[in-house]
Protein backbone atom coordinates (compact mmCIF):
# COMPACT_ATOMS: atom_id res chain seq x y z
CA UNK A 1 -31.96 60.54 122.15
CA UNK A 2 -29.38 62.17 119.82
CA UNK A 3 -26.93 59.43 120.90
CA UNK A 4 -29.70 56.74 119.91
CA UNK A 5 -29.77 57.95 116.38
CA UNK A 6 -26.40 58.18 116.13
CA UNK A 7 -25.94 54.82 116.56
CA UNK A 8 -28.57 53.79 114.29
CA UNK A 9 -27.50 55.73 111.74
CA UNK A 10 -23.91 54.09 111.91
CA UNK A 11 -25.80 50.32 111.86
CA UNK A 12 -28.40 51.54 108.91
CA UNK A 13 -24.96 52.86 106.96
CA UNK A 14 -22.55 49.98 107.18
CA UNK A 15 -25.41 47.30 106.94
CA UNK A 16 -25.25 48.81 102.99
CA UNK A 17 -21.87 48.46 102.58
CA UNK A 18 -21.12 46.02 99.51
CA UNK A 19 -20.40 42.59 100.63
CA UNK A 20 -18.02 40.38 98.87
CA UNK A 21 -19.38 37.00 97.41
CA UNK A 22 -17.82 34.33 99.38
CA UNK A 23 -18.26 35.07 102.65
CA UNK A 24 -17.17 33.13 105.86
CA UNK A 25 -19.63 34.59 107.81
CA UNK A 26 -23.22 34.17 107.89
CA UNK A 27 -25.61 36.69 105.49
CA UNK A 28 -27.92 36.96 108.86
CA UNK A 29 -28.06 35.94 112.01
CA UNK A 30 -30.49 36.35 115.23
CA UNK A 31 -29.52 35.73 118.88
CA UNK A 32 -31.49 35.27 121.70
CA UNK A 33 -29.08 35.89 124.54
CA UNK A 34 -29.28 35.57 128.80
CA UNK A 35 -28.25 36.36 131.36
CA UNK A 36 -29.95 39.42 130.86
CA UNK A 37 -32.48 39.47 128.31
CA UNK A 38 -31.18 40.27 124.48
CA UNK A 39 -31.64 40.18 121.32
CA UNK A 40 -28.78 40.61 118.91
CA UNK A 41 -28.91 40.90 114.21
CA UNK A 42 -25.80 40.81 112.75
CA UNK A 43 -25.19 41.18 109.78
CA UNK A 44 -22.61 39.83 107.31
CA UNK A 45 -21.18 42.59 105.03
CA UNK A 46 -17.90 41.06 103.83
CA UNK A 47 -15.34 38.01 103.91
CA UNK A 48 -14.99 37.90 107.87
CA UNK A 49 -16.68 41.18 108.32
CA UNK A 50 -20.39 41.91 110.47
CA UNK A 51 -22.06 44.62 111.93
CA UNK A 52 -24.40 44.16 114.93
CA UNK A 53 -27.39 45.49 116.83
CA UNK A 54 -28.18 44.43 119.93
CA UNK A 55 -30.73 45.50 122.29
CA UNK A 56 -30.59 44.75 125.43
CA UNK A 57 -33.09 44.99 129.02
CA UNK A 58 -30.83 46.01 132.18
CA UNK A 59 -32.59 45.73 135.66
CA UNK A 60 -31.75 48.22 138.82
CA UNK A 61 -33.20 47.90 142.25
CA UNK A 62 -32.97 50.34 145.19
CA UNK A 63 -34.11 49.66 149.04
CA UNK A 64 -33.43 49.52 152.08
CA UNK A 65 -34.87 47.81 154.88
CA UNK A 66 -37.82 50.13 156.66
CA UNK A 67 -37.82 52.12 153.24
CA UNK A 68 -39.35 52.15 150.10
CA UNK A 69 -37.93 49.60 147.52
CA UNK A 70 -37.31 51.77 143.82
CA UNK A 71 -36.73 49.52 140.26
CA UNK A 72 -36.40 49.85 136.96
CA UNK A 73 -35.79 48.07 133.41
CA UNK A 74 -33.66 50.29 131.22
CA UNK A 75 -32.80 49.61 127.45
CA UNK A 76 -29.15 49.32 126.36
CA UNK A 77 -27.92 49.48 122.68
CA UNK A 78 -24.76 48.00 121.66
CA UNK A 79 -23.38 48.23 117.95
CA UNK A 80 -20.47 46.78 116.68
CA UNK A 81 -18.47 46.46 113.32
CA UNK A 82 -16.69 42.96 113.81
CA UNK A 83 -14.01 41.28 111.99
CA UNK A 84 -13.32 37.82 112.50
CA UNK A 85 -9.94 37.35 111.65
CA UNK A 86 -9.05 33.10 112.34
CA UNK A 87 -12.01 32.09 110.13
CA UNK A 88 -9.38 30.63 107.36
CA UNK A 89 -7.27 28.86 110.00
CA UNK A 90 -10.65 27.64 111.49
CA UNK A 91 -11.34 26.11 108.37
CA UNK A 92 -7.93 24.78 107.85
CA UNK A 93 -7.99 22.86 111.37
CA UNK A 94 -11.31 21.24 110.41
CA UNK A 95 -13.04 23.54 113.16
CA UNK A 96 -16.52 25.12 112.81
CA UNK A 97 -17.72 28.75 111.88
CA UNK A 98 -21.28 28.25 111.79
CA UNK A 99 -22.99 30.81 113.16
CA UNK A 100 -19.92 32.90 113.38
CA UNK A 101 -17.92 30.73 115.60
CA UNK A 102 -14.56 32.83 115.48
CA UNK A 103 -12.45 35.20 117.20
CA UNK A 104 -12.86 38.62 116.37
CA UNK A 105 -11.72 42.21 116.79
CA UNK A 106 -14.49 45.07 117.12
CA UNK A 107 -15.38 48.68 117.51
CA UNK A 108 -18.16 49.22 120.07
CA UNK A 109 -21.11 51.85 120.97
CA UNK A 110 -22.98 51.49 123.55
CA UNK A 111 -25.91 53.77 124.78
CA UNK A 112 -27.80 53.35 127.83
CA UNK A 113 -30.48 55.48 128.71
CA UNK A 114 -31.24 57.16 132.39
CA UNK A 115 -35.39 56.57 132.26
CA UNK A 116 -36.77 52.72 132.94
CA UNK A 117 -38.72 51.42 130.23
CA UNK A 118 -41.03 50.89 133.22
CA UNK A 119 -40.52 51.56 136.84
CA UNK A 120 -39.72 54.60 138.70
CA UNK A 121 -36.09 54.18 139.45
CA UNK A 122 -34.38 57.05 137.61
CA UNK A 123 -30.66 56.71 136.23
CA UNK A 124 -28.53 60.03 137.43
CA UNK A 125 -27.77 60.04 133.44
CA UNK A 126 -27.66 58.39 130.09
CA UNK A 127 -24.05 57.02 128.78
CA UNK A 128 -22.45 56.80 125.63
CA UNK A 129 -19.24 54.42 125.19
CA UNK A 130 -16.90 53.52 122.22
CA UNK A 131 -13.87 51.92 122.12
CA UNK A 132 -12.05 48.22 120.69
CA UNK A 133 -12.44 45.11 122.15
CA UNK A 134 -11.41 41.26 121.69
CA UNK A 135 -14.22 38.65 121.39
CA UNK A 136 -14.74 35.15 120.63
CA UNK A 137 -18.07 33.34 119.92
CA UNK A 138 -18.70 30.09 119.65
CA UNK A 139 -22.26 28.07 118.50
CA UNK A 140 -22.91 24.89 118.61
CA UNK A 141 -25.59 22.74 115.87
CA UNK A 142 -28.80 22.95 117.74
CA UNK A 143 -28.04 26.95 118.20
CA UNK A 144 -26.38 27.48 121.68
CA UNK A 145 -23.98 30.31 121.87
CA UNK A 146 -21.44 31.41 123.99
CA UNK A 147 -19.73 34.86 123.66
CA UNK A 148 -17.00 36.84 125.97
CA UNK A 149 -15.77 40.08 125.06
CA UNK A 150 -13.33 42.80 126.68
CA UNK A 151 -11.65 46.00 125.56
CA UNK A 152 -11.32 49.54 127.30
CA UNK A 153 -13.87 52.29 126.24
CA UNK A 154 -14.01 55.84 126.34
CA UNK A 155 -17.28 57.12 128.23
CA UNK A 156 -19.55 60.21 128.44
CA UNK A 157 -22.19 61.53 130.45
CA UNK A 158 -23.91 64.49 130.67
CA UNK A 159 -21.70 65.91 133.57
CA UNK A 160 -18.77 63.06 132.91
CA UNK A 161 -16.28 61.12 131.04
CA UNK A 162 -13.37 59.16 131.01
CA UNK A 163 -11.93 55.60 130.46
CA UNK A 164 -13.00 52.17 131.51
CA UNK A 165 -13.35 48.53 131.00
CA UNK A 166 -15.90 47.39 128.16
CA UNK A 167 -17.08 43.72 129.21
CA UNK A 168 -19.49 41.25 128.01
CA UNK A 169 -20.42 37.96 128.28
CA UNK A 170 -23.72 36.47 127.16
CA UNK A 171 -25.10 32.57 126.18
CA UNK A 172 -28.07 32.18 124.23
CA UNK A 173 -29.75 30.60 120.77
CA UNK A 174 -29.32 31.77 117.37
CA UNK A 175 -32.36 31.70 115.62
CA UNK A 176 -32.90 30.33 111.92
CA UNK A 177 -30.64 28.33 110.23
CA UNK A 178 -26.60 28.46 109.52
CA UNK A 179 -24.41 27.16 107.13
């Protein structure tokens, strides 16, 4: 749980950084994403700068045939301070950035918790991750979304930690309307 506050105290502190007037990214914006279900606010704090929250429902299954079958739905927060640096030569090309369509560069927590939101399949342990990554999102005018993301992470556990690969890709709506 100390992890989970953590992480909102790093969202709650650079959502109050001071912004700068003219902004290339959007003031708000809320995704609905899939494959898994999501929902992501981010938040636009300078030029081609954001923050994020996202919250997002992971699903595990264990069985076997003859055996009892164990599941679970476990919550995983990822927060990242973006910045989305070909917005200018976006613009320059005639290309969109509504709804933050740009490439970016980010620093990423992630925290996933060991006990299901419901079910009775148990996690070993909760993990925390940080670590860069390269994105690009693109939306579209009625509010579809694509996003891919990769980096490499530094992880911890409980009993474990060490490097891997941070990976993400997720489609969706934004919400509400963009510029």
């Amino acid at each position: 749980m100390e992890n989970f506050k953590f992480l909102f105290i790093f969202f709650v502190c650079t959502v109050y950084v001071n912004a700068q007037t003219q902004k290339n990214v959007e003031d708000h914006q809320v995704q609905l994403g899939l494959p898994v279900p999501a929902i992501l606010y981010e938040k636009g704090l300078g030029k081609n700068t954001t923050a994020s929250l996202e919250l997002v429902v992971g699903f595990g299954l264990r069985g076997c045939s003859g055996c009892e079958t164990d599941f679970g739905v476990y919550p995983t927060l990822r927060g990242q301070f973006r910045y989305y640096y070909n917005m200018e030569r976006r613009l320059d090309k005639g290309k969109n950035i509504s709804g933050n369509s740009g490439n970016y560069i980010a620093a990423v927590m992630v925290y996933q918790d060991a006990n299901p939101i419901f079910g009775d399949l148990e996690l070993a342990e909760s993990i925390i991750g940080v670590g860069p990554v390269y994105g690009l999102q693109r939306t579209y005018k009625r509010g579809f979304f694509y996003r891919l993301e990769g980096g490499v992470g530094y992880f911890s556990t409980q009993s474990d930690n060490g490097l891997g690969p941070i990976l993400s890709a997720r489609v969706g709506w934004v919400l509400g309307k963009r510029r």
